[in-house]
Protein backbone atom coordinates (compact mmCIF):
# COMPACT_ATOMS: atom_id res chain seq x y z
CA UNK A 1 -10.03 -20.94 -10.38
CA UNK A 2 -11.22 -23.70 -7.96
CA UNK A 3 -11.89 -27.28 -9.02
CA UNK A 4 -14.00 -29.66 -6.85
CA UNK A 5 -14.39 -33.42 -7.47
CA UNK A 6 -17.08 -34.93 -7.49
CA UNK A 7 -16.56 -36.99 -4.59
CA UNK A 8 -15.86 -34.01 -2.21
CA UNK A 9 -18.73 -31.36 -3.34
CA UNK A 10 -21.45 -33.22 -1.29
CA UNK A 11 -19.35 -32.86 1.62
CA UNK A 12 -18.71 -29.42 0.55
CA UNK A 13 -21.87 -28.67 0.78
CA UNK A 14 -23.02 -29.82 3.68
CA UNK A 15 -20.63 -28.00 5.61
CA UNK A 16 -21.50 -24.78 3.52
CA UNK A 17 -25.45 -25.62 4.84
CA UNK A 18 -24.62 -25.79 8.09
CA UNK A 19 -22.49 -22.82 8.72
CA UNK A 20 -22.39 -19.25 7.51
CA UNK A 21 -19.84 -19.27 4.43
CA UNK A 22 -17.71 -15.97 4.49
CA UNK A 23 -17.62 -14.47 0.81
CA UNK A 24 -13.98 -13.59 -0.52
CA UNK A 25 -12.77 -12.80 -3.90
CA UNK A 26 -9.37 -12.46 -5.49
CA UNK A 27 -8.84 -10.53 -9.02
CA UNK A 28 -5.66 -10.39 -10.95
CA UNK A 29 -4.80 -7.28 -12.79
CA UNK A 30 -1.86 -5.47 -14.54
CA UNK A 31 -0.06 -2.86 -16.47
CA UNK A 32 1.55 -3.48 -20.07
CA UNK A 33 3.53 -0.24 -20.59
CA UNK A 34 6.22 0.36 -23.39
CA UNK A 35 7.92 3.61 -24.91
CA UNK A 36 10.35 4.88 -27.73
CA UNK A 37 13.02 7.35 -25.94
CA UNK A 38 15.17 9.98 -27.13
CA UNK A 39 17.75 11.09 -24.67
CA UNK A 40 20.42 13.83 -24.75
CA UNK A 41 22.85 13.31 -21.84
CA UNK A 42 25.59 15.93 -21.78
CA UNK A 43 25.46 15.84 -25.62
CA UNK A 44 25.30 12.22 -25.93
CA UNK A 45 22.27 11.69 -28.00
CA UNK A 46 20.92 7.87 -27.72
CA UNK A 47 17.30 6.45 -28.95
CA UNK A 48 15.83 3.29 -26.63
CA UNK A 49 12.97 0.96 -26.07
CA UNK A 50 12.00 0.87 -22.21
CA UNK A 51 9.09 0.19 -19.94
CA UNK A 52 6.82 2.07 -17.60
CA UNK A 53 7.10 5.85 -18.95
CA UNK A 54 3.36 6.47 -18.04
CA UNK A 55 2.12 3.47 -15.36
CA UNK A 56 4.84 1.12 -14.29
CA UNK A 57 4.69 -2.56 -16.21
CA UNK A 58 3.26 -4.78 -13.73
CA UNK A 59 0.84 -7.70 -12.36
CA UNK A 60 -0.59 -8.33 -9.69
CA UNK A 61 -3.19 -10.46 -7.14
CA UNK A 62 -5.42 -8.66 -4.85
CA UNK A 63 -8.20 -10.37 -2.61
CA UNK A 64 -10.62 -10.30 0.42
CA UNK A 65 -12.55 -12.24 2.69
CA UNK A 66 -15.72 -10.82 4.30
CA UNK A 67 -14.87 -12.59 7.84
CA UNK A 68 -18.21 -10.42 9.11
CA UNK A 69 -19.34 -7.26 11.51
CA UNK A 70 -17.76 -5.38 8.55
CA UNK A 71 -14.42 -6.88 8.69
CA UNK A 72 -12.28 -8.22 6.00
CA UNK A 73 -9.31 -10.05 5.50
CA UNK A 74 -7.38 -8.27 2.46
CA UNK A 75 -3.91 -9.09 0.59
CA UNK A 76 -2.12 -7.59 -2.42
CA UNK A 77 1.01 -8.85 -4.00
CA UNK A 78 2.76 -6.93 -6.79
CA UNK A 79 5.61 -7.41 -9.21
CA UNK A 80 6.99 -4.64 -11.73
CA UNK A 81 8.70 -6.00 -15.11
CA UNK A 82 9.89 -4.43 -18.03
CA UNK A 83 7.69 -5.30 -20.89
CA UNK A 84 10.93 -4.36 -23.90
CA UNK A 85 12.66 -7.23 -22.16
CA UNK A 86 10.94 -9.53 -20.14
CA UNK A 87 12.99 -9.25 -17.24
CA UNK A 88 11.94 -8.20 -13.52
CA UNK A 89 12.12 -4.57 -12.59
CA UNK A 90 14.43 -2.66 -10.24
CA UNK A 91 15.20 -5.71 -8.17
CA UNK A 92 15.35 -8.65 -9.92
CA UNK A 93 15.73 -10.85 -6.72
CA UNK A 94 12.71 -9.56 -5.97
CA UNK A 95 9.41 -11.22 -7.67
CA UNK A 96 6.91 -8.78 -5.55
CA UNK A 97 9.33 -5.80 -5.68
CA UNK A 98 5.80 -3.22 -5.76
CA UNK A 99 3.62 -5.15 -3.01
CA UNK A 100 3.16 -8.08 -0.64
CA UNK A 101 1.35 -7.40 2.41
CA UNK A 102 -1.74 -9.13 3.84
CA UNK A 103 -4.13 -8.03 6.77
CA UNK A 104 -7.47 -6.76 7.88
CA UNK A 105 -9.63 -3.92 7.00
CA UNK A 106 -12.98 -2.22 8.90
CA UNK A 107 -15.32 -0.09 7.57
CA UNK A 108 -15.08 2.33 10.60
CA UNK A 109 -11.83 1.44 12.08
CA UNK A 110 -9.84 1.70 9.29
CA UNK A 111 -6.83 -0.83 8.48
CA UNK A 112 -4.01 -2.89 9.30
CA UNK A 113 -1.52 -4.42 7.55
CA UNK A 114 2.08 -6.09 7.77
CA UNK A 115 4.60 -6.37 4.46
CA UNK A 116 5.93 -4.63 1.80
CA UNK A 117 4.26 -1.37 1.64
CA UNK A 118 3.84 2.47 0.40
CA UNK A 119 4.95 5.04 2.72
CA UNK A 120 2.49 7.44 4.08
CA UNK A 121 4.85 10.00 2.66
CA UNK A 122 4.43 8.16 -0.90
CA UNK A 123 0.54 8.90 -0.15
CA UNK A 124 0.84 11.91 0.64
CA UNK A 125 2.26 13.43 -2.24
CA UNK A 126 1.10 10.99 -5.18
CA UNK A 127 -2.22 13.53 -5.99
CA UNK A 128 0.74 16.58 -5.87
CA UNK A 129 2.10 15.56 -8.72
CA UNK A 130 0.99 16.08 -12.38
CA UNK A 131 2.67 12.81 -13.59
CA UNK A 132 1.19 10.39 -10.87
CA UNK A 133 5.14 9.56 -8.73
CA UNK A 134 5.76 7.55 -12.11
CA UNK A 135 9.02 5.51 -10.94
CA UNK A 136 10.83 5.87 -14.90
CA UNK A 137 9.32 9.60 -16.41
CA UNK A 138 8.08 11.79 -13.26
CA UNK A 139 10.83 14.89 -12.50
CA UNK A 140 9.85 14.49 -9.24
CA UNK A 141 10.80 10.81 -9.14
CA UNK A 142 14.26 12.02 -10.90
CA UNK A 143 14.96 14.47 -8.24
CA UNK A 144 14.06 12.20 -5.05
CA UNK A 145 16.36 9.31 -6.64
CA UNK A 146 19.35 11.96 -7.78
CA UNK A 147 22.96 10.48 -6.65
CA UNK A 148 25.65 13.29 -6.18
CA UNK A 149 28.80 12.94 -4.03
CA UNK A 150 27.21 15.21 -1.66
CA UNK A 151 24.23 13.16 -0.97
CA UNK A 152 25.40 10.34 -1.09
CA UNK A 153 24.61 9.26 3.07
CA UNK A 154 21.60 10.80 2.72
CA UNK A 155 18.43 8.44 2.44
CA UNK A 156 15.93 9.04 0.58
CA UNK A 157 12.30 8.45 0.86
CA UNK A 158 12.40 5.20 -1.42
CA UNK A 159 8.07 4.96 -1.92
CA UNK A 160 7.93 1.65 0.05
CA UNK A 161 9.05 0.12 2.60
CA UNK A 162 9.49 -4.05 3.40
CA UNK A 163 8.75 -5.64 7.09
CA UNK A 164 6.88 -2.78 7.79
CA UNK A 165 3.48 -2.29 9.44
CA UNK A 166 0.82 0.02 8.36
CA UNK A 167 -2.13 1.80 9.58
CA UNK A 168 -4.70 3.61 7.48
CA UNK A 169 -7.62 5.47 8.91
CA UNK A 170 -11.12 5.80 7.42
CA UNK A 171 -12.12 9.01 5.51
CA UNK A 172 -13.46 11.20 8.47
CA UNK A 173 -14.58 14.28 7.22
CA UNK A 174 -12.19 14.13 4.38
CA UNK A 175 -9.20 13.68 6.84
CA UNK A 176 -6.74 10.65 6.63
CA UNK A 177 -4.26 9.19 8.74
CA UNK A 178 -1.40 7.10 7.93
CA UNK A 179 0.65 5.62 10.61
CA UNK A 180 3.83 3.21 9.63
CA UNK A 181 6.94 1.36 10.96
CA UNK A 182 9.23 -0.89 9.00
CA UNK A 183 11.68 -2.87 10.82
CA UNK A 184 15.64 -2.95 9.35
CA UNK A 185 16.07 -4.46 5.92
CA UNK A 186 18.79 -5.76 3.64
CA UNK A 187 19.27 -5.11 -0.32
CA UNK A 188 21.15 -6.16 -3.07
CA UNK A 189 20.24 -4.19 -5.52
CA UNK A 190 20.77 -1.79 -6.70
CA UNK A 191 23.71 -1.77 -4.48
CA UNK A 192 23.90 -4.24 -1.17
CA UNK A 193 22.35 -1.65 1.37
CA UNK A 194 21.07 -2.02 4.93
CA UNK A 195 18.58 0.34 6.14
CA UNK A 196 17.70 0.92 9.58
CA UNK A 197 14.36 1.16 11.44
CA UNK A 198 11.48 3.49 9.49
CA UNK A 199 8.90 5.53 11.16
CA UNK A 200 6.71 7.41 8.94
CA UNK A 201 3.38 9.30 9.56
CA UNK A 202 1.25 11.15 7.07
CA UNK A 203 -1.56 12.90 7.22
CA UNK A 204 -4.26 14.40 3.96
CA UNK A 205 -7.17 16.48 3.68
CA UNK A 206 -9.64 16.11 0.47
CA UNK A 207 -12.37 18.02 0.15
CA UNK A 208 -14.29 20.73 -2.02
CA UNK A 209 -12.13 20.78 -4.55
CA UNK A 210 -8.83 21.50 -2.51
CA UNK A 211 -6.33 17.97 -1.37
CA UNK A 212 -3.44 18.92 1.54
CA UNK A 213 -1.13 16.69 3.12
CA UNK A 214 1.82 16.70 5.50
CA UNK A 215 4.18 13.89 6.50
CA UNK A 216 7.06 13.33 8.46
CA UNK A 217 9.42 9.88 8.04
CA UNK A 218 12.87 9.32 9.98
CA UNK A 219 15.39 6.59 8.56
CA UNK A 220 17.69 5.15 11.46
CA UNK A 221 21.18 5.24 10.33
CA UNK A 222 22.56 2.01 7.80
CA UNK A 223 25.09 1.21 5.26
CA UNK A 224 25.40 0.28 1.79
CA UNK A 225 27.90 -0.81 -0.25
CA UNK A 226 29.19 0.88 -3.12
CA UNK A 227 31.72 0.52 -6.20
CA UNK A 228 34.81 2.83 -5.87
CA UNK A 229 34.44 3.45 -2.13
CA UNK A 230 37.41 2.31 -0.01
CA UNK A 231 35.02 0.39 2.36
CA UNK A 232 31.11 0.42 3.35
CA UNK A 233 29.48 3.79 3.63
CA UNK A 234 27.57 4.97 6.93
CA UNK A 235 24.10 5.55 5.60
CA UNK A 236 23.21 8.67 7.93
CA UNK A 237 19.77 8.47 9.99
CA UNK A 238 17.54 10.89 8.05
CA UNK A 239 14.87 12.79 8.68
CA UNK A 240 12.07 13.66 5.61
CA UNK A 241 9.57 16.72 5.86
CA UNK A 242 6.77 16.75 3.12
CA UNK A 243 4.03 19.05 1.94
CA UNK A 244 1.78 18.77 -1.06
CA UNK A 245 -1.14 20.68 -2.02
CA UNK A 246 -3.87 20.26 -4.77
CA UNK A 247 -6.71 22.83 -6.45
CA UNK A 248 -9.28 21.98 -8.80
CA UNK A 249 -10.39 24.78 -11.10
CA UNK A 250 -12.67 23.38 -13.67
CA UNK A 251 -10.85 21.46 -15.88
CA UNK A 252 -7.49 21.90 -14.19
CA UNK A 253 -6.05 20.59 -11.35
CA UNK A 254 -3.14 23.10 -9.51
CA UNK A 255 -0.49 21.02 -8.17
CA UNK A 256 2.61 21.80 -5.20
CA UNK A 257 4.57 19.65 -3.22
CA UNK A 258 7.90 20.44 -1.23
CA UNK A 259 10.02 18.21 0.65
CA UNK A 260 13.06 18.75 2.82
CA UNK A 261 15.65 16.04 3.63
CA UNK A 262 17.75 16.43 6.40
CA UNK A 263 20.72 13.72 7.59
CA UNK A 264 22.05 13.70 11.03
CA UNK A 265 25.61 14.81 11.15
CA UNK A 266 27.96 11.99 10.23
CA UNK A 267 30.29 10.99 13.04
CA UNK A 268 34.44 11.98 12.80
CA UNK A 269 36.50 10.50 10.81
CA UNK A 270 33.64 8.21 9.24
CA UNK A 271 33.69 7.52 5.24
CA UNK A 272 30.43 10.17 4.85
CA UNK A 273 32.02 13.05 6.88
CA UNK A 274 35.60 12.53 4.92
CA UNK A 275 33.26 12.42 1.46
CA UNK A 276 31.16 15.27 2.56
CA UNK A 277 28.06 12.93 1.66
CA UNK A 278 25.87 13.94 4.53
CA UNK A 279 24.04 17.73 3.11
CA UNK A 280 21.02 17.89 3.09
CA UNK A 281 18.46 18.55 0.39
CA UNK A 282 15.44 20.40 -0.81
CA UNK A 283 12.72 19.47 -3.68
CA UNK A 284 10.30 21.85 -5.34
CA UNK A 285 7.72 20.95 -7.87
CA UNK A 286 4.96 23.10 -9.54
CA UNK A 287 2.31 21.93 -11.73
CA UNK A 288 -1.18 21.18 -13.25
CA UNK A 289 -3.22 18.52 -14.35
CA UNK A 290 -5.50 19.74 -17.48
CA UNK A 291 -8.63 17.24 -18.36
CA UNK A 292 -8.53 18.70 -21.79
CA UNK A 293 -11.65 16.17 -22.75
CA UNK A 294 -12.91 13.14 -21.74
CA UNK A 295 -10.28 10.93 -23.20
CA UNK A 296 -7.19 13.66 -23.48
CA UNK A 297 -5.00 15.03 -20.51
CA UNK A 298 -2.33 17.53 -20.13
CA UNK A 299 0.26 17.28 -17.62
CA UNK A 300 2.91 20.29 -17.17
CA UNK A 301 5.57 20.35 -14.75
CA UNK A 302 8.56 22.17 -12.84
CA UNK A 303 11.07 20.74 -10.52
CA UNK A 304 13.94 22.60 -8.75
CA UNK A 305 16.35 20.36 -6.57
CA UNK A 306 18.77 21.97 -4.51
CA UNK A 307 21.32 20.93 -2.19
CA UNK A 308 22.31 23.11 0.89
CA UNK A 309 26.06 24.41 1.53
CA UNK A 310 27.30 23.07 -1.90
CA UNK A 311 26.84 24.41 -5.41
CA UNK A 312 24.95 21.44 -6.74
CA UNK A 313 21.31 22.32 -7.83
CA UNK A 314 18.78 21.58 -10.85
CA UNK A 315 15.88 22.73 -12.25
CA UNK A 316 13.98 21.21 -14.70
CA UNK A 317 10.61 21.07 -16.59
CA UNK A 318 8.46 18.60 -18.43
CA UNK A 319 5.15 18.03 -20.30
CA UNK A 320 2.78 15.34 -21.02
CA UNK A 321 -0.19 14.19 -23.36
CA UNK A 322 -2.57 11.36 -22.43
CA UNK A 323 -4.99 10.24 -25.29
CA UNK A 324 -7.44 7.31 -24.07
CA UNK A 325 -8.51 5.18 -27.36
CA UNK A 326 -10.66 2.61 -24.92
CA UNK A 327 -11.42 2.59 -21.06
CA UNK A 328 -8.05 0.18 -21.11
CA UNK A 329 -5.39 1.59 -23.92
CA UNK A 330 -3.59 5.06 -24.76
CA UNK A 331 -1.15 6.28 -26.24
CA UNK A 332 1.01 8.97 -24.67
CA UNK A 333 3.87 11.66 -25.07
CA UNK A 334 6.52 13.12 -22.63
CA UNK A 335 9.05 15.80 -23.03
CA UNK A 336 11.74 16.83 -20.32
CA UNK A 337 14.47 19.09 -19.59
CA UNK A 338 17.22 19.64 -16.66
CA UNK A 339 20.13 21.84 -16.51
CA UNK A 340 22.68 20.25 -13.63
CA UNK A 341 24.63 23.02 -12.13
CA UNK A 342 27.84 23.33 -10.42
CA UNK A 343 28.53 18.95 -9.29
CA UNK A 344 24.62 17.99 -9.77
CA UNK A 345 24.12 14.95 -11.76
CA UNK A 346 20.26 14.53 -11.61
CA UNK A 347 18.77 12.90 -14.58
CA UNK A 348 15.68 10.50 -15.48
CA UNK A 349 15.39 7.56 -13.08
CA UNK A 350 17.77 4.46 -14.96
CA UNK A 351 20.03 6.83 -16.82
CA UNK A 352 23.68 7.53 -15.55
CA UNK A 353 24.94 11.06 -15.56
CA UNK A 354 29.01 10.99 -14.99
CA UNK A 355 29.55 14.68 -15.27
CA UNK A 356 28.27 17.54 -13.34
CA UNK A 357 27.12 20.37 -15.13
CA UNK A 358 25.22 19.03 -17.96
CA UNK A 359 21.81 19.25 -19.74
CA UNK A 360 19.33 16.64 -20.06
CA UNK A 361 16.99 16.54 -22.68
CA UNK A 362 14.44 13.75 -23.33
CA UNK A 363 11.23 12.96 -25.86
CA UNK A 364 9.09 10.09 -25.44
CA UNK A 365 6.22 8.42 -27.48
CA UNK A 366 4.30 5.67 -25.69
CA UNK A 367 1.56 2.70 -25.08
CA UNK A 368 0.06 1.77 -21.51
CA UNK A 369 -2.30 -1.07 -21.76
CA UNK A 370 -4.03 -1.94 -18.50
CA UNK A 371 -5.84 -5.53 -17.97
């Protein structure tokens, strides 16, 4: 909200009459998102309060400026919280931990901007799957951010990326292009990491029905710092392969994606060759959105992760029930299982699995309020 004095509008507005005044906007909006959770891990049976299980808790600012010729100026800034709490989510150094970036859009050029981003690869396979890349609740989340001894110099596709720059093409024909690079960047949390340079490219079709998309990203090599571990680890450059395919049938919506994570081989005698950290990966999922009615949705999962030369794979399934009471509220439900075989330790996104080997079983009843 703007407020003018008195003794400035005349001036204000003579300026305004003599010039062409561009027309911008900016519009806050958010996510208020909390959920009971039941949890068997390994036989440990807990009950919790957390945040996000459907859309992540978050606010934001969004805005543009017609500058003219069909150009804007456009920004977005973006920061998650967990409502049970009040505190600041995943990185709580971070206050725009979803979002910053500014630049400019074109209605037949497409866009650029510089910031904290999503990956092309993020964008690629968010209409593959059935519970929308949820950062707390989606399998597929839970598989991309599994930590096993034999991953553990792998990188993995983390959704966004900081200093980066990104390109985004107009809808030609139903085709898209994504384009983006992020320069090195430097974490505290959840552990003090250093990543390298990113180059990612994606690329999605949408049309009649059927959505396909490909992407490739490469993470240059880094380090990151971890408790127990003699000395820094040697983050291994990484390369990311992605798929993800979509049908519409009626009221249901086939889903696939499949992505393949590959590290370059660590060097002798460094901490991730003497750990074995450095295997690469595989990650499956199969499933279908059902618009049941108007306000009610089914989701339905299954995830398989699997990790090459080592006996350390999980599959898994899950459900889901949207029910819409207003264009802004519903309620929801989620229920999940995994079976961890052989060293895998995959569970939910925020819960800590210290045993390989073990089942993970989880029940949900939630709230997402959007404003």
């Amino acid at each position: 909200m703007r407020f003018i004095s008195k003794g400035i509008c005349g001036a204000t507005l003579a300026v305004m009459a003599g010039s062409a005044a561009a027309q911008s906007s900016v519009t806050l909006y958010g996510v208020a998102d909390v959920f009971l959770q039941y949890l068997d891990n390994g036989g440990k049976h807990s009950y919790s309060e957390r945040s996000g299980g459907n859309a992540g808790s978050m606010f934001g600012l969004k805005g543009s400026e017609d500058l003219g010729n069909s150009l804007k100026a456009v920004f977005n800034v973006e920061a998650g919280y967990n409502i049970n709490n009040g505190g600041l989510f995943a990185d709580t150094t971070a206050l725009f931990y979803r979002q910053a970036w500014v630049g400019l859009t074109h209605d037949k050029y497409g866009s650029l901007t510089f910031g904290r981003q999503y990956q092309p690869t993020f964008w690629v396979v968010y209409p593959s799957d059935p519970f929308r890349g949820n950062e707390i609740l989606s399998p597929l989340s839970a598989g991309v951010l599994a930590v096993d001894r034999n991953t553990l110099a792998a990188q993995y596709a983390t959704g966004r990326t900081s200093n980066s720059i990104l390109y985004k093409s107009p809808n030609l024909a139903g085709f898209q292009l994504y384009a983006l690079y992020g320069f090195s960047a430097t974490t505290t949390q959840p552990v003090p990491e250093t990543s390298g340079n990113t180059l990612d490219l994606g690329l999605s079709y949408s049309a009649y029905g059927l959505y396909a998309g490909i992407a490739y990203q490469y993470q240059h090599p880094g380090t990151a710092t971890i408790a127990g571990l003699p000395a820094a680890l040697n983050l291994l450059g990484t390369e990311h392969f992605t798929s993800a395919l979509g049908y519409r049938i009626g009221i249901v919506n086939l889903q696939f994606n499949y992505a393949y994570n590959r590290p370059h081989d660590a060097a002798p005698h460094s901490l991730a060759a003497l750990l074995g950290a450095g295997k690469s990966s595989s990650l499956m999922e199969f499933g279908a959105t059902i618009q049941a009615t108007p306000a009610d949705t089914i989701e339905v999962a299954a995830v398989e992760r699997n990790v090459r030369g080592a006996h350390d794979n999980t599959p898994g399934v899950q459900v889901g029930y949207d029910h819409n009471i207003s264009k802004r509220t519903a309620f929801y439900m989620r229920a999940g299982y995994l079976k961890n075989n052989g060293s895998a330790t995959m569970s939910w996104p925020g819960v800590s699995v210290t045993e390989g080997g073990t089942k993970q079983v989880l029940a949900v009843l939630g709230m997402t309020h959007r404003f």
